[in-house]
Protein backbone atom coordinates (compact mmCIF):
# COMPACT_ATOMS: atom_id res chain seq x y z
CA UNK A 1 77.58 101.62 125.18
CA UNK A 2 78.08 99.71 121.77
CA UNK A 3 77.37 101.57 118.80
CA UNK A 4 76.73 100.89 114.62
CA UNK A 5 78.34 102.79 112.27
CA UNK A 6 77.72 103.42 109.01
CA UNK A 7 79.50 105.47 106.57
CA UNK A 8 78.52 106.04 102.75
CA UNK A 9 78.89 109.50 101.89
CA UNK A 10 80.67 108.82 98.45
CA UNK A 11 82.26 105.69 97.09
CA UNK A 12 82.74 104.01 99.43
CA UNK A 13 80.83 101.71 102.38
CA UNK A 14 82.31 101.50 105.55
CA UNK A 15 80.39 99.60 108.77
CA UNK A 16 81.91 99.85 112.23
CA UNK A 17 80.92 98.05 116.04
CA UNK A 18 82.43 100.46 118.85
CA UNK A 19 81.94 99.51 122.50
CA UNK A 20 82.75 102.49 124.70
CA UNK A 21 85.14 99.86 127.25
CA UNK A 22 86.22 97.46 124.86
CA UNK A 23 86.89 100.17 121.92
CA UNK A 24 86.82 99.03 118.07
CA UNK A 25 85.00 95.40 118.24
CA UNK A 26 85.03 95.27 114.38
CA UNK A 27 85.06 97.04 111.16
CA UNK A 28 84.75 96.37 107.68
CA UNK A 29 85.08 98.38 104.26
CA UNK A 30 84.20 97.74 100.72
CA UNK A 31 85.12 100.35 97.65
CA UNK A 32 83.52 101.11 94.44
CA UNK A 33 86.78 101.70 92.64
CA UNK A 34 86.56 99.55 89.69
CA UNK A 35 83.20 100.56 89.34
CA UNK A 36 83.64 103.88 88.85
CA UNK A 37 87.37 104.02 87.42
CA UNK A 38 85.71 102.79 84.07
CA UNK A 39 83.87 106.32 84.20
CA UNK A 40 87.10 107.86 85.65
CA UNK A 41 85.61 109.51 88.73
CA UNK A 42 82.26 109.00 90.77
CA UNK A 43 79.07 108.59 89.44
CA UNK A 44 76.47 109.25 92.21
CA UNK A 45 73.15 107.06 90.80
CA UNK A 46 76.10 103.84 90.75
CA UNK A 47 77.06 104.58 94.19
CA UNK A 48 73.64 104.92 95.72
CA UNK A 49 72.96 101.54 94.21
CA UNK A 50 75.98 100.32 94.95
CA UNK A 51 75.72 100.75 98.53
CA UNK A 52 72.37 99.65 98.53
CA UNK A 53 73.60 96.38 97.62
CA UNK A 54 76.45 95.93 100.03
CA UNK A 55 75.22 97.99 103.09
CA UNK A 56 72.93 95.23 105.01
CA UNK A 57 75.73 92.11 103.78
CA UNK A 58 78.17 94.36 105.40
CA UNK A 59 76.66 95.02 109.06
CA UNK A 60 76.01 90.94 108.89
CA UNK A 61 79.88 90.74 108.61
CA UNK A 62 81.01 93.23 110.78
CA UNK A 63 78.11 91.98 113.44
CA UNK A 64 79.42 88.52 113.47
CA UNK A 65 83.42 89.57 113.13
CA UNK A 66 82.36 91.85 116.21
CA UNK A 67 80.79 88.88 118.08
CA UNK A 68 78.02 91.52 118.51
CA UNK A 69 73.70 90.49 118.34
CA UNK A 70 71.43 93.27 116.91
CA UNK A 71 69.61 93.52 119.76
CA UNK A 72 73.04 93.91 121.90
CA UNK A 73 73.74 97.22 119.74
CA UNK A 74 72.68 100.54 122.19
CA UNK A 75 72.59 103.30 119.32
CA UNK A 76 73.31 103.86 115.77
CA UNK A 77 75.38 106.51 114.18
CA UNK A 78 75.18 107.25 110.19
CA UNK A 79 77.01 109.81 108.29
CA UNK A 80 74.78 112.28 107.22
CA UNK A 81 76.83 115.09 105.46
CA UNK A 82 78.60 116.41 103.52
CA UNK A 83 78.32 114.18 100.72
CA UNK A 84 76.44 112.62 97.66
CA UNK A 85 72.68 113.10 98.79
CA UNK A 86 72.01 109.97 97.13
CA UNK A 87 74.61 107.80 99.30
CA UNK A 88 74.37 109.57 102.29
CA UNK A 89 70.21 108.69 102.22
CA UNK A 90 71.07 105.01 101.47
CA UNK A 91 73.21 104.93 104.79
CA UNK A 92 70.80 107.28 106.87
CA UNK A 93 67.43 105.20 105.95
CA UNK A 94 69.21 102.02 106.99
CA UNK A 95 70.34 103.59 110.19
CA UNK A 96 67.19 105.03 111.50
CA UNK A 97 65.24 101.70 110.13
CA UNK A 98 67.55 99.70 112.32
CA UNK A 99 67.20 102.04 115.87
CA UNK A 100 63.45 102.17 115.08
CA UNK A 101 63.54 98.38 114.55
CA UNK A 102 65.87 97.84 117.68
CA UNK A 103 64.02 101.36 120.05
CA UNK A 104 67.60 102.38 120.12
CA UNK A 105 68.68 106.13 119.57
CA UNK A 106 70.25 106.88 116.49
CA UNK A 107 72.69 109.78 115.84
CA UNK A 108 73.56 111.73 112.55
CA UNK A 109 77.46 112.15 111.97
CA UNK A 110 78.95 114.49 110.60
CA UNK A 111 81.91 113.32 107.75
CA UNK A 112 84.43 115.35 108.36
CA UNK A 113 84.18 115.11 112.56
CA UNK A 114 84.37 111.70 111.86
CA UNK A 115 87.71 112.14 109.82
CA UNK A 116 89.13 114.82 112.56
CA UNK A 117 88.55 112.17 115.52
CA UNK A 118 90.07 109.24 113.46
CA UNK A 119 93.57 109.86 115.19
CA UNK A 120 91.73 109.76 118.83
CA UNK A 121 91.27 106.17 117.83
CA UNK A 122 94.71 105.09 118.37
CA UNK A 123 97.00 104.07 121.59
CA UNK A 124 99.05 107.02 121.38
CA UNK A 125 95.71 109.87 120.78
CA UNK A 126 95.89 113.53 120.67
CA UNK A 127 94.82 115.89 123.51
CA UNK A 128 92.74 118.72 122.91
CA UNK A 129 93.11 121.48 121.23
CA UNK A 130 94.74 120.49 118.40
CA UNK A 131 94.98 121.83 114.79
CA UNK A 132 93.68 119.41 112.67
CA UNK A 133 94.39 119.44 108.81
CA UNK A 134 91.46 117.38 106.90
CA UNK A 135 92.61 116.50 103.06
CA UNK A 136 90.44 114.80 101.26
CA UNK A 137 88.96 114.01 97.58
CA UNK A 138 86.63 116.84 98.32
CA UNK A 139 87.57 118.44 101.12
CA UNK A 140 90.68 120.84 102.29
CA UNK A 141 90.60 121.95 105.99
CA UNK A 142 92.38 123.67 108.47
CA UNK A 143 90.59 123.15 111.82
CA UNK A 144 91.42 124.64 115.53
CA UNK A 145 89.51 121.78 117.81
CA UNK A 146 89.03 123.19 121.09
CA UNK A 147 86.98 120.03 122.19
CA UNK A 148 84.86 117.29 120.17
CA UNK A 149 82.37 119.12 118.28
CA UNK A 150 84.25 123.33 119.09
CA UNK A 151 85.64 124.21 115.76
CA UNK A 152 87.02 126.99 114.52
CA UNK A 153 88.20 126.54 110.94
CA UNK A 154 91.02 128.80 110.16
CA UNK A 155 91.76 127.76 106.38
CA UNK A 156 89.79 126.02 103.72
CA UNK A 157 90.01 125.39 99.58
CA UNK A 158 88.60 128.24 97.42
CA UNK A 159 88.52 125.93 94.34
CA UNK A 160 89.85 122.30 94.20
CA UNK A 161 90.61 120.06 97.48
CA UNK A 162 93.30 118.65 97.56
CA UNK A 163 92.46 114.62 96.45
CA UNK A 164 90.70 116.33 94.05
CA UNK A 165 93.39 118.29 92.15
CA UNK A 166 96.00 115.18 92.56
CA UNK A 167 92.85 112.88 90.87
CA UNK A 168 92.36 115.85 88.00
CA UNK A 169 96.55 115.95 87.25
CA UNK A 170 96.45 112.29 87.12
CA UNK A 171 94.04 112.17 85.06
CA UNK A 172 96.01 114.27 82.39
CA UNK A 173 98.76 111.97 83.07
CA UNK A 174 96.73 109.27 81.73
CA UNK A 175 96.69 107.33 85.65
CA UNK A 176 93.63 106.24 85.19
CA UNK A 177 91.12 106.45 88.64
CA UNK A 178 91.66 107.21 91.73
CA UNK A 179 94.64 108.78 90.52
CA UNK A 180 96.40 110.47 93.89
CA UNK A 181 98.29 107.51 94.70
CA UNK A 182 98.86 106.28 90.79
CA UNK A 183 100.48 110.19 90.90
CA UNK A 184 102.38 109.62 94.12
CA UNK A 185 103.67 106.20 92.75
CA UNK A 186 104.78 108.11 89.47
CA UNK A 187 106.32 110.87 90.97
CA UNK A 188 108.62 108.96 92.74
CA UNK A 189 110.96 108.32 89.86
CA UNK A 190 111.04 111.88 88.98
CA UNK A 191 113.71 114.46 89.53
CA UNK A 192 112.58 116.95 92.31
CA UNK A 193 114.72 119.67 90.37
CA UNK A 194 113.01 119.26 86.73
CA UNK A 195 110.54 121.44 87.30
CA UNK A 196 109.36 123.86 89.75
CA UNK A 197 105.63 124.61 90.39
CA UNK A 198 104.20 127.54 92.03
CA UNK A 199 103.37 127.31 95.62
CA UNK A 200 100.13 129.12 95.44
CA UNK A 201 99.11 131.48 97.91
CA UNK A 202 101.87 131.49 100.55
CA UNK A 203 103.08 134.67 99.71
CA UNK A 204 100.05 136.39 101.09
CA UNK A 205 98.86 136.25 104.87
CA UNK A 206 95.59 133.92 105.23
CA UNK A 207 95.26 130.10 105.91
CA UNK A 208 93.24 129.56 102.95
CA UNK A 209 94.46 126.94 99.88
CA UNK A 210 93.99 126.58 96.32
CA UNK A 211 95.05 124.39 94.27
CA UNK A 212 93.00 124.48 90.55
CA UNK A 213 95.99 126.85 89.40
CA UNK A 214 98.64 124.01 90.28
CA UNK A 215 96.50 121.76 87.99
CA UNK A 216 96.39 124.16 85.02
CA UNK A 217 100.11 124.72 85.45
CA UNK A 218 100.41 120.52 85.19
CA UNK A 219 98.49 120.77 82.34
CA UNK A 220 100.82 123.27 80.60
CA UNK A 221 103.75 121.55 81.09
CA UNK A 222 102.42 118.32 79.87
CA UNK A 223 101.35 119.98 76.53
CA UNK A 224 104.95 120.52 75.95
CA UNK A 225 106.41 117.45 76.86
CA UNK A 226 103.95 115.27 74.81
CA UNK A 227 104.02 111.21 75.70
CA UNK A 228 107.70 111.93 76.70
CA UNK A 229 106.88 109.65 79.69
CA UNK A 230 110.42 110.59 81.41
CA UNK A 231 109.02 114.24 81.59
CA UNK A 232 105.95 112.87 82.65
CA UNK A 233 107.21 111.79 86.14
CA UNK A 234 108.99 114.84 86.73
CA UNK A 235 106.03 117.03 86.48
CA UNK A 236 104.08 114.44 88.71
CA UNK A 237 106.98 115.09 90.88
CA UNK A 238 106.77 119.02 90.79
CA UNK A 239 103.07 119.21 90.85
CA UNK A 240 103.14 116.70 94.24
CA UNK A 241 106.27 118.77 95.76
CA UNK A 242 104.26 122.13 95.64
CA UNK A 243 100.91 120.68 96.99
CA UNK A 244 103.42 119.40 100.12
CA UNK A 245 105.23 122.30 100.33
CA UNK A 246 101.87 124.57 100.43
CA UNK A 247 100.62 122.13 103.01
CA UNK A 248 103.42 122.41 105.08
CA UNK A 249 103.48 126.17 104.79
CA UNK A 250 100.40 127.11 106.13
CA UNK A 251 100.08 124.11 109.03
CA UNK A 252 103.27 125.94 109.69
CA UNK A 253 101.22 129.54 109.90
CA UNK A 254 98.69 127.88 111.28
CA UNK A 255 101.00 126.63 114.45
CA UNK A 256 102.53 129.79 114.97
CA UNK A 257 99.37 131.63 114.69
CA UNK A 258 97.10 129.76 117.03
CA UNK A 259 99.85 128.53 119.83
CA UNK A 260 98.89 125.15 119.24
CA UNK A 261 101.65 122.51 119.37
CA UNK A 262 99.72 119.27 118.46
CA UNK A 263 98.23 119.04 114.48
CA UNK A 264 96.23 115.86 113.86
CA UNK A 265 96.27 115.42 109.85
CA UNK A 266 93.25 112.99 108.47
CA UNK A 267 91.47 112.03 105.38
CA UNK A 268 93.18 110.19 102.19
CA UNK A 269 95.92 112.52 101.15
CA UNK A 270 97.35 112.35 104.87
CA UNK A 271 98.81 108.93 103.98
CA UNK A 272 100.95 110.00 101.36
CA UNK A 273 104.26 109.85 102.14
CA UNK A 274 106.19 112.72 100.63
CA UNK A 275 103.61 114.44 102.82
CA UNK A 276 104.30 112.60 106.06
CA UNK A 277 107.99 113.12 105.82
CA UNK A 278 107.78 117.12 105.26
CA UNK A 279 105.30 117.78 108.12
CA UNK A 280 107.85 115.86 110.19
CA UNK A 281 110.03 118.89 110.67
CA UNK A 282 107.26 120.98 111.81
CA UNK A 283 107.79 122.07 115.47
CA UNK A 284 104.96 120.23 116.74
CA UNK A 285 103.54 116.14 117.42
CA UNK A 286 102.04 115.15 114.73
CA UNK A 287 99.42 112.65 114.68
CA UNK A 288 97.61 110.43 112.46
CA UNK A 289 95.07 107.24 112.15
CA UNK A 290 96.28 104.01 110.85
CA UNK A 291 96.28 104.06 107.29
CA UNK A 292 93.18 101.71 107.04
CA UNK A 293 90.94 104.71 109.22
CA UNK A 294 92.72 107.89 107.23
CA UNK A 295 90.37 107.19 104.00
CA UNK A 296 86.22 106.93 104.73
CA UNK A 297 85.52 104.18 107.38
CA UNK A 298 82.88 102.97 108.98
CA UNK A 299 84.83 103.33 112.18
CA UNK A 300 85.66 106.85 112.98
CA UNK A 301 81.74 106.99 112.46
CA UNK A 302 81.06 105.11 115.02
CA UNK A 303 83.12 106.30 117.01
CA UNK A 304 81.73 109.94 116.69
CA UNK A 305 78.40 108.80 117.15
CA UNK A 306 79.17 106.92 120.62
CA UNK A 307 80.68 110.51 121.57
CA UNK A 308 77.41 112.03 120.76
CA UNK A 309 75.38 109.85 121.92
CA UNK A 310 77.03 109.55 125.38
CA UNK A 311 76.40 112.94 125.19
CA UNK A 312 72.45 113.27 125.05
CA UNK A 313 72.61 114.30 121.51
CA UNK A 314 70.05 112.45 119.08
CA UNK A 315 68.91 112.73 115.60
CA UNK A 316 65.22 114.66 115.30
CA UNK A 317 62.03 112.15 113.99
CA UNK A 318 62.28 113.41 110.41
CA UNK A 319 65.73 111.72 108.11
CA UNK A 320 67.74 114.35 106.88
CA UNK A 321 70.83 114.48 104.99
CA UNK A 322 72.99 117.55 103.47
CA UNK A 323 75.26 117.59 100.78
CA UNK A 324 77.06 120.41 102.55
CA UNK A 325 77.21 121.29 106.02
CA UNK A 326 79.92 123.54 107.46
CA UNK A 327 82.16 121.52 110.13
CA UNK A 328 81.56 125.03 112.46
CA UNK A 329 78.25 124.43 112.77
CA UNK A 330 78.10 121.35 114.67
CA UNK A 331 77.07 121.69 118.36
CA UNK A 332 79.74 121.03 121.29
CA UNK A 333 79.33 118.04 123.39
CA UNK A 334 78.54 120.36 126.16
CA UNK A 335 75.75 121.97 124.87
């Protein structure tokens, strides 16, 4: 089977060919950065135009770098939540347009499945279960996958996710947007012993995170300090040392808790590297896509979708999208 994918929940449009024997034919990603980093953060009427501009140039691309006719594609899989209801519709009315066009079945992906199965994409893959950590710009996640599509989520953000509060403390940095990495990049020059921020909420039981205190703390600090741009990096270093630490904490927990000895950890944060090197010395295999599939892709989309669709599961006449929709509520494969 040789699926489309196509992934626009936010900022950013990602188009993926997946054959289920020959595996990832072709992929192909285009970001909205400099558009919206003159508005420092998203604006959702630009990226629903946006991506109606690039969406259809895109699958041309990806169709030809995939060696791949339209009428050689067996199903099409769009995200359809969580997300910017305007962008997710773009990508979900070109999806079902094309199976209609093509009588092929279309499926409706969920985002943050799509992000969990990312690692399963590489050589070296996880076996189920796993715990699965999901960090995102607007999501913070700690998952128990018994199988594709059985989730139990232990642990999840009461306020901020975690891309979200490192874009919000760059932002008082003056880092400009996306800010996480601009932070990452700043903090390492700084002295890991300046400063010390709270770790919040690992002194109580619970999986949960939150992370809007860490950024008010930031703030705090910085009103001190003024331009001092020394003292700058060394609270972009604290403020990125307690986000890993509280990370690492409650995977920890989560590990001990649950049995599990596998944790897959996906979305954009999990390629930062002060992040990679502390979960290292948890006692467990840790797994992770290539850096190209850890942000949103067109490919772990497809790849979901040819999961789904292999398994009978198709996307109902009427085009629906939803801004949120818990990852627990999805349906097993086996159902």
């Amino acid at each position: 089977m040789r699926v489309l994918g196509i992934e626009s929940s936010c900022d950013e449009t990602g188009v993926a060919v997946y054959d289920s024997e020959r595996g990832l034919l072709g992929h192909a990603l285009y970001s909205q950065v400099e558009l919206h980093a003159l508005y420092g953060g998203v604006v959702p009427e630009l990226a629903s135009r946006d991506h109606i501009r690039k969406a259809v140039p895109l699958i041309d691309a990806v169709l030809e770098r995939a060696d791949t006719a339209l009428w050689e594609l067996d199903g099409v899989a769009y995200t359809a939540g969580p997300g910017l209801v305007g962008a997710l519709l773009v990508g979900a009315m070109l999806g079902r347009a094309l199976s209609w066009s093509l009588s092929v079945p279309a499926v409706a992906v969920h985002h943050m499945e799509g992000h969990l199965l990312a690692a399963l994409l590489e050589p070296e893959a996880p076996r189920f279960p796993f715990l699965a950590l999901l960090v995102s710009g607007g999501h913070t996640l700690l998952v128990e996958a018994r199988a594709v599509g059985d989730y139990v989520i232990l642990g999840e953000t009461l306020d901020d996710a975690v891309g979200e509060a490192f874009d919000k403390t760059a932002k008082l940095l003056g880092l400009g947007y996306p800010g996480g990495p601009a932070l990452a990049r700043l903090a390492e020059s700084g002295d890991p012993g300046r400063y010390r921020f709270p770790r919040p909420m690992v002194d109580r039981p619970g999986l949960d995170f939150s992370f809007s205190g860490l950024k008010t703390h930031a703030l705090q600090q910085l009103e001190k300090v003024g331009g001092d741009a020394r003292e700058q990096a060394h609270i972009a270093r604290a403020f990125e040392e307690a986000v890993v630490d509280t990370l690492y904490v409650k995977c920890r927990r989560a590990l001990q808790e649950t049995g599990l000895r596998r944790l897959v950890v996906a979305g954009g944060v999990g390629a930062n590297r002060r992040l990679r090197e502390r979960l290292a010395a948890l006692d467990a295999e840790v797994f992770y896509p290539q850096p190209a599939f850890c942000t949103d892709n067109g490919a772990m989309i497809a790849y979901a979708g040819l999961l789904r669709l292999q398994a009978g599961h198709v996307a109902p006449p009427q085009v629906s999208v939803r801004a949120r929709w818990p990852l627990d509520e999805l349906d097993p494969l086996a159902a």
